[in-house]
N, C-alpha and C. Protein backbone atom coordinates (compact mmCIF):
# COMPACT_ATOMS: atom_id res chain seq x y z
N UNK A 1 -120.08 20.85 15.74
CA UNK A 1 -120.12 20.55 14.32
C UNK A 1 -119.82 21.81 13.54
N UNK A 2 -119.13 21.31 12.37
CA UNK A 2 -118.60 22.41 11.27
C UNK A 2 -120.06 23.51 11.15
N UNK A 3 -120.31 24.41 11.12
CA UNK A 3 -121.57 25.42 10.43
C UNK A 3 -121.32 24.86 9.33
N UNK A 4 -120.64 25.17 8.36
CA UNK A 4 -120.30 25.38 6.92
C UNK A 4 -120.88 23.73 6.66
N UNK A 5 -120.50 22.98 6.93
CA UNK A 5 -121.05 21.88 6.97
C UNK A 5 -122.66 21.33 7.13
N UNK A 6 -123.27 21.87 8.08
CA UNK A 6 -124.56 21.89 8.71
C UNK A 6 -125.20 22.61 7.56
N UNK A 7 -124.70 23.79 6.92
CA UNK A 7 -125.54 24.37 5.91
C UNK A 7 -125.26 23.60 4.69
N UNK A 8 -124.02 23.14 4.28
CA UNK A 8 -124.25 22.14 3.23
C UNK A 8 -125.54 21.00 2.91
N UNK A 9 -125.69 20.91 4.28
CA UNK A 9 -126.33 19.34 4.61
C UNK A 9 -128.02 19.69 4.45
N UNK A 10 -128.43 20.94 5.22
CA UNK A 10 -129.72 21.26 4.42
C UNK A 10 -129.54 21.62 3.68
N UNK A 11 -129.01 22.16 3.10
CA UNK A 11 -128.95 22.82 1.59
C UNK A 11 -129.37 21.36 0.69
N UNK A 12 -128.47 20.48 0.87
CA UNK A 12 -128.76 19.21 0.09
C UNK A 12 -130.26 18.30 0.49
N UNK A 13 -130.37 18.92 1.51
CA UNK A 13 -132.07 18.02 1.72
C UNK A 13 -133.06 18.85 1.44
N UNK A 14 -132.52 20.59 0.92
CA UNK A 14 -133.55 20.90 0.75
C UNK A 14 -134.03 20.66 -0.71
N UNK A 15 -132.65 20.55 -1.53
CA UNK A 15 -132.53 20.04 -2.79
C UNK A 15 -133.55 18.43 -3.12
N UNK A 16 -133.18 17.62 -1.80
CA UNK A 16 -133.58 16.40 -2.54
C UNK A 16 -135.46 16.66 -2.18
N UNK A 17 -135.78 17.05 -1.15
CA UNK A 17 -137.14 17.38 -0.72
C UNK A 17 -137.54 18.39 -2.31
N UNK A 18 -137.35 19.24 -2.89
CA UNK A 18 -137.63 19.55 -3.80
C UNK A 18 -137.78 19.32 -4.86
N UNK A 19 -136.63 18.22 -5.30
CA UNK A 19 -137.25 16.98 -6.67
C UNK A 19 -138.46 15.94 -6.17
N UNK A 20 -138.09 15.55 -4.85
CA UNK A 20 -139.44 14.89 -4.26
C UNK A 20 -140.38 15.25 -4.67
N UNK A 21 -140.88 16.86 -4.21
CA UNK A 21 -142.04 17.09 -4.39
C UNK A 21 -142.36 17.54 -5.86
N UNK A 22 -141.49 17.72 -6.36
CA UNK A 22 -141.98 18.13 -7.81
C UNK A 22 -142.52 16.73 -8.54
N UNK A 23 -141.87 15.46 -8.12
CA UNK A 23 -142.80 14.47 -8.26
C UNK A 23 -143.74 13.52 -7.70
N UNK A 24 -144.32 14.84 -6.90
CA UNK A 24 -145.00 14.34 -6.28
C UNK A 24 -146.80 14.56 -6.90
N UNK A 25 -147.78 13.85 -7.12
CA UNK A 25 -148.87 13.54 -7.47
C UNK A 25 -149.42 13.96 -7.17
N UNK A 26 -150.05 13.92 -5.76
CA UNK A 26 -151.16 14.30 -5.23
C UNK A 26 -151.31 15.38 -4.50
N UNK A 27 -152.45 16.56 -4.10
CA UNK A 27 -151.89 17.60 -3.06
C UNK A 27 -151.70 17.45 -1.97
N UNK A 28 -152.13 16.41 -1.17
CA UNK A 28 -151.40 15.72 0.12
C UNK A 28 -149.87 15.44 0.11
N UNK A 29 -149.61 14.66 -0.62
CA UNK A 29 -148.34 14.75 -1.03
C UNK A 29 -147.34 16.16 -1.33
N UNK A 30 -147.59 16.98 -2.03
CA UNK A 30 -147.33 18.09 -2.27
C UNK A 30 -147.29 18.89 -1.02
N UNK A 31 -148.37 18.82 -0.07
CA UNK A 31 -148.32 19.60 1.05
C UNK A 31 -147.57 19.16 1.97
N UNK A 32 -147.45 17.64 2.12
CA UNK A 32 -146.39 16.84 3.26
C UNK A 32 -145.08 17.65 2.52
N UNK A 33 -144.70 17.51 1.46
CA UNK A 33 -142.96 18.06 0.71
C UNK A 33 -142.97 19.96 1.71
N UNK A 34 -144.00 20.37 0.87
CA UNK A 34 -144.17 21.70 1.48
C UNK A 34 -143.92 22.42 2.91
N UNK A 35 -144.46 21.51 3.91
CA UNK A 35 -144.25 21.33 5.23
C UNK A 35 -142.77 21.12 5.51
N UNK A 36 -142.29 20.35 4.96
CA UNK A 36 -140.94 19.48 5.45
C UNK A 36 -139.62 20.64 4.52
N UNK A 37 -139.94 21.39 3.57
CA UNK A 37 -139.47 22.24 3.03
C UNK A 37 -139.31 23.57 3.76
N UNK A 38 -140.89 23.75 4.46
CA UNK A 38 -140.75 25.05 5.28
C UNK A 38 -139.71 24.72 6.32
N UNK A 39 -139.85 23.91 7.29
CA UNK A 39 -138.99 23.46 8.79
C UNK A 39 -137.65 23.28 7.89
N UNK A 40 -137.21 22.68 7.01
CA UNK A 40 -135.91 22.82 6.51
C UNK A 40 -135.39 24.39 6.46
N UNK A 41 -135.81 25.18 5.69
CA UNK A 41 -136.23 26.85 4.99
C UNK A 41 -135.40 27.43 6.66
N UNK A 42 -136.66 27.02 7.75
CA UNK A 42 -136.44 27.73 9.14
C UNK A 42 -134.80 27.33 9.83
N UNK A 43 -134.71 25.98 9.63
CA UNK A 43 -133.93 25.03 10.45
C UNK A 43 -132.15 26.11 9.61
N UNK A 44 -132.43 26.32 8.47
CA UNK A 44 -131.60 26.96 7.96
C UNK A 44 -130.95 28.63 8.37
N UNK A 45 -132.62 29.17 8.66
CA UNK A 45 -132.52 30.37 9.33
C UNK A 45 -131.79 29.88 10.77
N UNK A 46 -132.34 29.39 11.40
CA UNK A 46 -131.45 29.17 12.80
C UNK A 46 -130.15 29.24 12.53
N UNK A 47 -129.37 28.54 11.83
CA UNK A 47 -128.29 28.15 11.71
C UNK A 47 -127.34 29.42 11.33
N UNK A 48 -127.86 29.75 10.49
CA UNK A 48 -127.44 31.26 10.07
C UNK A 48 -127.45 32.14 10.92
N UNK A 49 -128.63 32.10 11.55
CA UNK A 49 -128.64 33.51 12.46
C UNK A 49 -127.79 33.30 14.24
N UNK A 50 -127.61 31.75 14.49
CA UNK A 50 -126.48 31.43 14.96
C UNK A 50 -125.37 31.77 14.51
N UNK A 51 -124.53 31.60 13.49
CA UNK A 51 -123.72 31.96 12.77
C UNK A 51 -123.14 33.40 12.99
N UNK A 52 -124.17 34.47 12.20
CA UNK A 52 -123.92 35.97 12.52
C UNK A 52 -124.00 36.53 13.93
N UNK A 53 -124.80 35.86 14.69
CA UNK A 53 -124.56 36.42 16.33
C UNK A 53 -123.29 35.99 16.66
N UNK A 54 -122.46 35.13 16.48
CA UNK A 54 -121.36 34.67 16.94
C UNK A 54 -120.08 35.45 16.21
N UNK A 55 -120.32 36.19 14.95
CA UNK A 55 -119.35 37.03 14.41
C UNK A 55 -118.88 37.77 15.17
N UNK A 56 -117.39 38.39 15.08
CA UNK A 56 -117.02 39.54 15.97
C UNK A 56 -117.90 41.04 15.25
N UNK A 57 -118.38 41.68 15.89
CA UNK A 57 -118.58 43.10 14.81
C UNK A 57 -117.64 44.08 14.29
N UNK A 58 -117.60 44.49 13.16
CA UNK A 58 -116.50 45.15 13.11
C UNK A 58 -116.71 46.37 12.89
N UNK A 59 -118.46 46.89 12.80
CA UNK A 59 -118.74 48.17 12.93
C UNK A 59 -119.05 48.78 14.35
N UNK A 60 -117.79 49.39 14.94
CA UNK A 60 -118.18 49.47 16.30
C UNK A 60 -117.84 51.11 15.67
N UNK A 61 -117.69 52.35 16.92
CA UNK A 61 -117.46 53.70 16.49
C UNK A 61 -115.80 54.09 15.95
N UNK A 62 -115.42 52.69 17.04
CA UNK A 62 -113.91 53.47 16.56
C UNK A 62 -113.37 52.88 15.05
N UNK A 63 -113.87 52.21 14.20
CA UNK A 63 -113.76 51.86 13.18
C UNK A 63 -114.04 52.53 11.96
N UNK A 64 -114.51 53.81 11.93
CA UNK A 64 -114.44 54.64 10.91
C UNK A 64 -113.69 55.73 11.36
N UNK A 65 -113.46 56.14 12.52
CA UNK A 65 -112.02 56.68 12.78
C UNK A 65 -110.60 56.33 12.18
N UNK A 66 -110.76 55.30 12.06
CA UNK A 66 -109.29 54.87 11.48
C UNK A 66 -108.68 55.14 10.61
N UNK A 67 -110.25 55.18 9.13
CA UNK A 67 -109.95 55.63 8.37
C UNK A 67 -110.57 56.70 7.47
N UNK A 68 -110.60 57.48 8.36
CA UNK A 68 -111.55 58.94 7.92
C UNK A 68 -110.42 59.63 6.87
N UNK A 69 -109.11 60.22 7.26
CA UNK A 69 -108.74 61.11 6.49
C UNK A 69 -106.99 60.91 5.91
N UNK A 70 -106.40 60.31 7.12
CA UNK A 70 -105.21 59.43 6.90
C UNK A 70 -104.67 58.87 5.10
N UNK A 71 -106.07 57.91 5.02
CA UNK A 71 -106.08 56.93 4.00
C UNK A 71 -106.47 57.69 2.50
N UNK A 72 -107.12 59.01 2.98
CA UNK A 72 -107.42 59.50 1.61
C UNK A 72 -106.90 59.50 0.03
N UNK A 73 -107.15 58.35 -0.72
CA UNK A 73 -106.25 58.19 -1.79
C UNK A 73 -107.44 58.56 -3.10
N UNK A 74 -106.76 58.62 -4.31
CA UNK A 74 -107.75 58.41 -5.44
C UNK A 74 -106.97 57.22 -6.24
N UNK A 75 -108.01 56.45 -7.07
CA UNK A 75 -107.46 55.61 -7.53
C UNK A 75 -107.20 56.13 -9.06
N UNK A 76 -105.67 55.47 -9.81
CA UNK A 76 -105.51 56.42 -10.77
C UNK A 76 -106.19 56.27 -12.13
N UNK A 77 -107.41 55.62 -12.01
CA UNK A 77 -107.93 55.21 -13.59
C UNK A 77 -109.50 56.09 -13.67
């Protein structure tokens, strides 16, 4: 499945769980939204932090070699 997608999708339940609970009445109620808000909150972290482990890195050593002194410009403003 798309990521970009998967984060849309909580993003939008975390949205609708949050008008939920704002009308929600009672503090039972309030705490069930709360609960189901946190595991959304987390379910999001996963996804993300899936996401960035799977990036290539692009700060490895030889990457500020490249452009240490070569590139030296000023910009003219």
């Amino acid at each position: 499945m798309d990521p970009e997608k998967m984060i849309d999708g909580v993003f939008k339940e975390i949205n609708a769980t949050l008008k939920l609970m704002g009308k929600a009445k009672t503090p039972e109620d309030k705490l069930t939204y709360s609960k189901a808000l946190k595991n959304l909150c987390e379910s999001l972290n996963s996804i993300i932090s899936m996401i960035t482990s799977t990036m290539p890195s692009f700060m490895d050593d030889d990457f500020d070699d490249d452009f240490d002194d070569e590139n030296d410009f000023t910009i003219p403003f």
